[in-house]
Protein backbone atom coordinates (compact mmCIF):
# COMPACT_ATOMS: atom_id res chain seq x y z
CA UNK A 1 55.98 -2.66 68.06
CA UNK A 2 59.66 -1.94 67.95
CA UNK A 3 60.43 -3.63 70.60
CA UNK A 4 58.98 -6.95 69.18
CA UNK A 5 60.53 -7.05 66.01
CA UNK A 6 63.82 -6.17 67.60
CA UNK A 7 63.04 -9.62 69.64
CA UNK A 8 62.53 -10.98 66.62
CA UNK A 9 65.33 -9.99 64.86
CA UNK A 10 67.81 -10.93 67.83
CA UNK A 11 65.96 -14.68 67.28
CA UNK A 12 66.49 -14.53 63.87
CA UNK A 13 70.02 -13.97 64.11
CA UNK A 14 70.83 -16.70 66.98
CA UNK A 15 69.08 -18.74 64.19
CA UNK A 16 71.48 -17.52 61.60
CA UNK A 17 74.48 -18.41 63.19
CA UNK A 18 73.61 -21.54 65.47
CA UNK A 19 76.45 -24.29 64.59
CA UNK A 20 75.81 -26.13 61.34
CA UNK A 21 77.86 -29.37 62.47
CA UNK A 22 74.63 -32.42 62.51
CA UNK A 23 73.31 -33.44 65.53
CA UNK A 24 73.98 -36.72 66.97
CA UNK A 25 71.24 -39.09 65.58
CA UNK A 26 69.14 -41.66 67.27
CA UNK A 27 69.40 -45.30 66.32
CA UNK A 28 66.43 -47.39 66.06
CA UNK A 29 66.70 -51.15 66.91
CA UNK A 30 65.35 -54.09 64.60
CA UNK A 31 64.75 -55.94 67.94
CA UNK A 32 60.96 -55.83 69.93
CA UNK A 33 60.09 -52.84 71.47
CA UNK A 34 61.18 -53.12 75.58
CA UNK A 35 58.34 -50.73 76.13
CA UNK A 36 55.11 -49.11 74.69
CA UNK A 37 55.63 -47.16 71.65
CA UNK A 38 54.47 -43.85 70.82
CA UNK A 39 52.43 -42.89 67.92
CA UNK A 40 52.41 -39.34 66.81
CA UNK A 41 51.55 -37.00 63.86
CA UNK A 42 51.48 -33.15 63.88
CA UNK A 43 49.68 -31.85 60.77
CA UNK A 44 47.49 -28.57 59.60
CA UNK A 45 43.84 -28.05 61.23
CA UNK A 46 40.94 -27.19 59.64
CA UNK A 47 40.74 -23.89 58.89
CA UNK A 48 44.19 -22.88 60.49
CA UNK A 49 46.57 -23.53 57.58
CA UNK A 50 50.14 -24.29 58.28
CA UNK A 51 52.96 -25.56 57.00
CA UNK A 52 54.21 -28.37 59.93
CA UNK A 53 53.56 -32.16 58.36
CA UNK A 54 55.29 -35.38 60.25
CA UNK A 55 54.99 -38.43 62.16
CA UNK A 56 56.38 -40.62 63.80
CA UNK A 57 56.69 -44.04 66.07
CA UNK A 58 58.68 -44.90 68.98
CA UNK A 59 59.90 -44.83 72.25
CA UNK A 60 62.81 -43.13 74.25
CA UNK A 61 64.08 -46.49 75.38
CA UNK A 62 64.15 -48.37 71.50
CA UNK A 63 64.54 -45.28 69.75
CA UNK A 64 62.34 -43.70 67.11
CA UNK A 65 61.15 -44.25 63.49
CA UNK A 66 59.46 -41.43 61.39
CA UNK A 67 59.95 -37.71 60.38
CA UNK A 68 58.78 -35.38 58.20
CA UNK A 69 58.71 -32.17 56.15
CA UNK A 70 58.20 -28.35 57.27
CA UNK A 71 57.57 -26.48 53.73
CA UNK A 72 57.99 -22.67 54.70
CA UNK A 73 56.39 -20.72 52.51
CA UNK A 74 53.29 -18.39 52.43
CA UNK A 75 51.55 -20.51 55.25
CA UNK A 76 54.90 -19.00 57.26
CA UNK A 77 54.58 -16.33 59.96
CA UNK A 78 56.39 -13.21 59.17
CA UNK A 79 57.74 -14.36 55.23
CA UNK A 80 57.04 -12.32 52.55
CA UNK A 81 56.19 -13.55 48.90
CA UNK A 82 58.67 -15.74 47.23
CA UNK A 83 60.32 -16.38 50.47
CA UNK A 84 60.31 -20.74 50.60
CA UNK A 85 62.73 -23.32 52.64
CA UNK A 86 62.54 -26.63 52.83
CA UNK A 87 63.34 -28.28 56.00
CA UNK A 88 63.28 -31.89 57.33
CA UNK A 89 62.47 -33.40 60.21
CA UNK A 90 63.88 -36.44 62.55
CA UNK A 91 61.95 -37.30 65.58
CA UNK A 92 64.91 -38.07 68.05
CA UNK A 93 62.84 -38.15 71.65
CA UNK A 94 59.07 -37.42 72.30
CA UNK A 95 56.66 -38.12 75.28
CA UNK A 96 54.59 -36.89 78.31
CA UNK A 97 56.46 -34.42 79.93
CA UNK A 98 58.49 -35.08 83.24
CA UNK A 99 57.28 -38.32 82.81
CA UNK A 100 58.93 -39.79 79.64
CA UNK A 101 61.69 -36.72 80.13
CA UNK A 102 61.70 -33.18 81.33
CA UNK A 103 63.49 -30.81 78.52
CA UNK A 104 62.99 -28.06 80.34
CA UNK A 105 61.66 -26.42 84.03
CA UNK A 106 57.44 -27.10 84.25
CA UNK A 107 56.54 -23.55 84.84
CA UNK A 108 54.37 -20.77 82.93
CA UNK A 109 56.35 -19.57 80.14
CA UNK A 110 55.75 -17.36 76.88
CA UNK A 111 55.94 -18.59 73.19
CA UNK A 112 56.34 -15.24 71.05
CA UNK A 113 54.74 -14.18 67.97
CA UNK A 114 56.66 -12.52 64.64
CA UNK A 115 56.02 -9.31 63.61
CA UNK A 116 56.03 -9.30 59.84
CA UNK A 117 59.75 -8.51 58.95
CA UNK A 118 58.44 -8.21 54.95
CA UNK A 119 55.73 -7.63 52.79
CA UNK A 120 53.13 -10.26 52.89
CA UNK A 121 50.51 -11.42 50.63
CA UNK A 122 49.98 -14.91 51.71
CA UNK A 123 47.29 -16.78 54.00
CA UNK A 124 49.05 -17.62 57.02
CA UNK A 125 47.97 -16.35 60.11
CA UNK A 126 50.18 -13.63 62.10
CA UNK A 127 49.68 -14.56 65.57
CA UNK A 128 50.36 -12.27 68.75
CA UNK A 129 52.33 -13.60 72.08
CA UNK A 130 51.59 -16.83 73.98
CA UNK A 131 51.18 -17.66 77.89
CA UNK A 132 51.28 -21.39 78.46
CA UNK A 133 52.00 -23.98 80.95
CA UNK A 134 54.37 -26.89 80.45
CA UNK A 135 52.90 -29.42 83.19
CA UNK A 136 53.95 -32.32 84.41
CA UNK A 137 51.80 -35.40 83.21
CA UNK A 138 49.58 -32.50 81.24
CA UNK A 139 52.32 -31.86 78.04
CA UNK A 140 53.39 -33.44 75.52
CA UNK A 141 57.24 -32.87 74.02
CA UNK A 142 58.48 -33.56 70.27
CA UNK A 143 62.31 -32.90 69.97
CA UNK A 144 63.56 -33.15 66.45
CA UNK A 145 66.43 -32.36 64.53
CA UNK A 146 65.47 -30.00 61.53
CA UNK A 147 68.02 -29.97 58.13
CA UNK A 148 67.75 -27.23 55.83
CA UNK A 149 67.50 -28.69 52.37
CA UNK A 150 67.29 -25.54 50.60
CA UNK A 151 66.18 -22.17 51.44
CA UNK A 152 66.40 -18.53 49.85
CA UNK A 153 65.09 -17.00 53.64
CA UNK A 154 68.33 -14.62 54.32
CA UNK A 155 67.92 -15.00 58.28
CA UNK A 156 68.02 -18.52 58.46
CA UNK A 157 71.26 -21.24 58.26
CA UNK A 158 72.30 -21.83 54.84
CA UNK A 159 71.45 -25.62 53.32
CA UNK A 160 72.88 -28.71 55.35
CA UNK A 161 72.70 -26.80 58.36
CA UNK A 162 70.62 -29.03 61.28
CA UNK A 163 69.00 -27.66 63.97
CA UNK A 164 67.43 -28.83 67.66
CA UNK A 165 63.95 -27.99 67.77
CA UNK A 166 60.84 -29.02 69.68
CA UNK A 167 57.13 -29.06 69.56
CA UNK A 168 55.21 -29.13 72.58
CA UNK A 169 51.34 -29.03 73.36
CA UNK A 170 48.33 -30.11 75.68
CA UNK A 171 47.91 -33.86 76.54
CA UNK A 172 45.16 -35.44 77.74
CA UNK A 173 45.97 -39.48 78.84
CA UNK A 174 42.16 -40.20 78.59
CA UNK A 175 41.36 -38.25 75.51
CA UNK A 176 44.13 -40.24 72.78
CA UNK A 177 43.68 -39.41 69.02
CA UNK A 178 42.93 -36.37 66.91
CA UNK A 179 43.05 -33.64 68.53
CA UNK A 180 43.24 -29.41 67.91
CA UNK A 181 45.56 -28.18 70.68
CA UNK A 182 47.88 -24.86 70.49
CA UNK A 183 51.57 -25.93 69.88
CA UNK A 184 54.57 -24.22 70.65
CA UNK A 185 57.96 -24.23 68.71
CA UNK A 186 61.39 -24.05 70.74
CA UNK A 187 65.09 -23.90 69.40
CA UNK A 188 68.29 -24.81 71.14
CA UNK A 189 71.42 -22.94 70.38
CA UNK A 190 73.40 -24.34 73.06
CA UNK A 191 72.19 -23.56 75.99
CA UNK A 192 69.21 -24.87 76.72
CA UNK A 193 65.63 -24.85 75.23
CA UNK A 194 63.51 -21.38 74.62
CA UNK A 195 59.69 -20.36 73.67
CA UNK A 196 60.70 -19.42 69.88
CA UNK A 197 57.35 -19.15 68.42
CA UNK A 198 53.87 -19.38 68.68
CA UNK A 199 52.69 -22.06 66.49
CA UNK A 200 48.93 -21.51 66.61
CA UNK A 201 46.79 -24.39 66.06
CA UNK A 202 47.87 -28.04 65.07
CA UNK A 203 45.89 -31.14 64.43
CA UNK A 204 47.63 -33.55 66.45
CA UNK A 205 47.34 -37.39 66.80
CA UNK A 206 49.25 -39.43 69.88
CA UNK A 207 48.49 -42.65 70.51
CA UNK A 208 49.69 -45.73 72.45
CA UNK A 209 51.05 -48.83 70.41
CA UNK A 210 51.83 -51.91 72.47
């Protein structure tokens, strides 16, 4: 149990003092798409609240239109009561891993859980540690860039800080649409993408637009 939220508190604090400068953003085109477009949406399931809401359409090639909103509050793994931030998100690249692009090594890797680090009173679920397998053809990547808007959470970046972050979960190419599939959040601090947490449970959508 120590050990964990010593892991957790070494994340937190890479989090605390990754490099505030923005990221560089992608720029969509007004032109046709030159290939197939991407449509995706990672929400809450039923009965597996959370606090992950966006969307997005695009393609690697033409760039990418969409974002969203993560609302950390009580639905937050690990937060306490009155803890809240306020983060956007910008889709900047997303697709079928090694495929549309490979982020990281396929391989078996191990998304974390938090150990509560405060009090907690609120409905989220506190999730334990994570084997999965990022597979070629069989994964699906979201890397965004994430700006604080506001936040009173002590171990994250202060407001206008922007982060790299990505979502990544099952795919199925013959099973498009809504779907319930365990997601994974990673950070990038510089040196690469890392497992940062165990999301739990997502609804999400991917489809393919012409």
């Amino acid at each position: 149990m120590r050990e964990s939220a010593m892991q957790v508190g070494r994340a937190l604090l890479a989090l605390a003092v990754v490099l505030t400068a923005p990221l560089a953003r992608t720029i969509s085109s007004a032109a046709p798409p030159t290939e197939p477009r991407w449509s995706i949406a990672l929400t809450t399931a039923p009965h597996h609240p959370q606090d992950v809401w966006f969307t997005a359409t695009g393609n690697n090639a033409d760039g990418w239109q969409g974002g969203g909103c993560l609302c950390l509050g009580p639905l937050a793994q690990g937060l306490g009561p009155g803890d809240h931030a306020t983060i956007l998100i910008d889709v900047v690249e997303a697709g079928v891993f090694g495929i549309d692009g490979t982020p990281v090594e396929p391989g078996t890797y191990t998304a974390p859980g938090v150990s509560v680090v405060r009090p907690r009173t609120g409905p989220g679920e506190e999730l334990s540690d994570q084997e999965f397998e990022m597979v070629v053809g069989g994964t699906f990547y979201v890397i965004v860039e994430a700006y604080i808007v506001e936040s009173n959470i002590a171990e994250l970046p202060p407001a206008g800080s922007t982060l790299s972050s990505m979502f990544t979960f099952d795919f199925d190419p013959t099973n498009l649409g809504r779907s319930e599939n365990l997601a994974v959040n990673w950070f990038d601090f510089g040196g690469g993408f890392f497992p940062f947490l165990n999301e739990g449970v997502l609804m999400t959508n991917v489809r393919l637009l012409p």
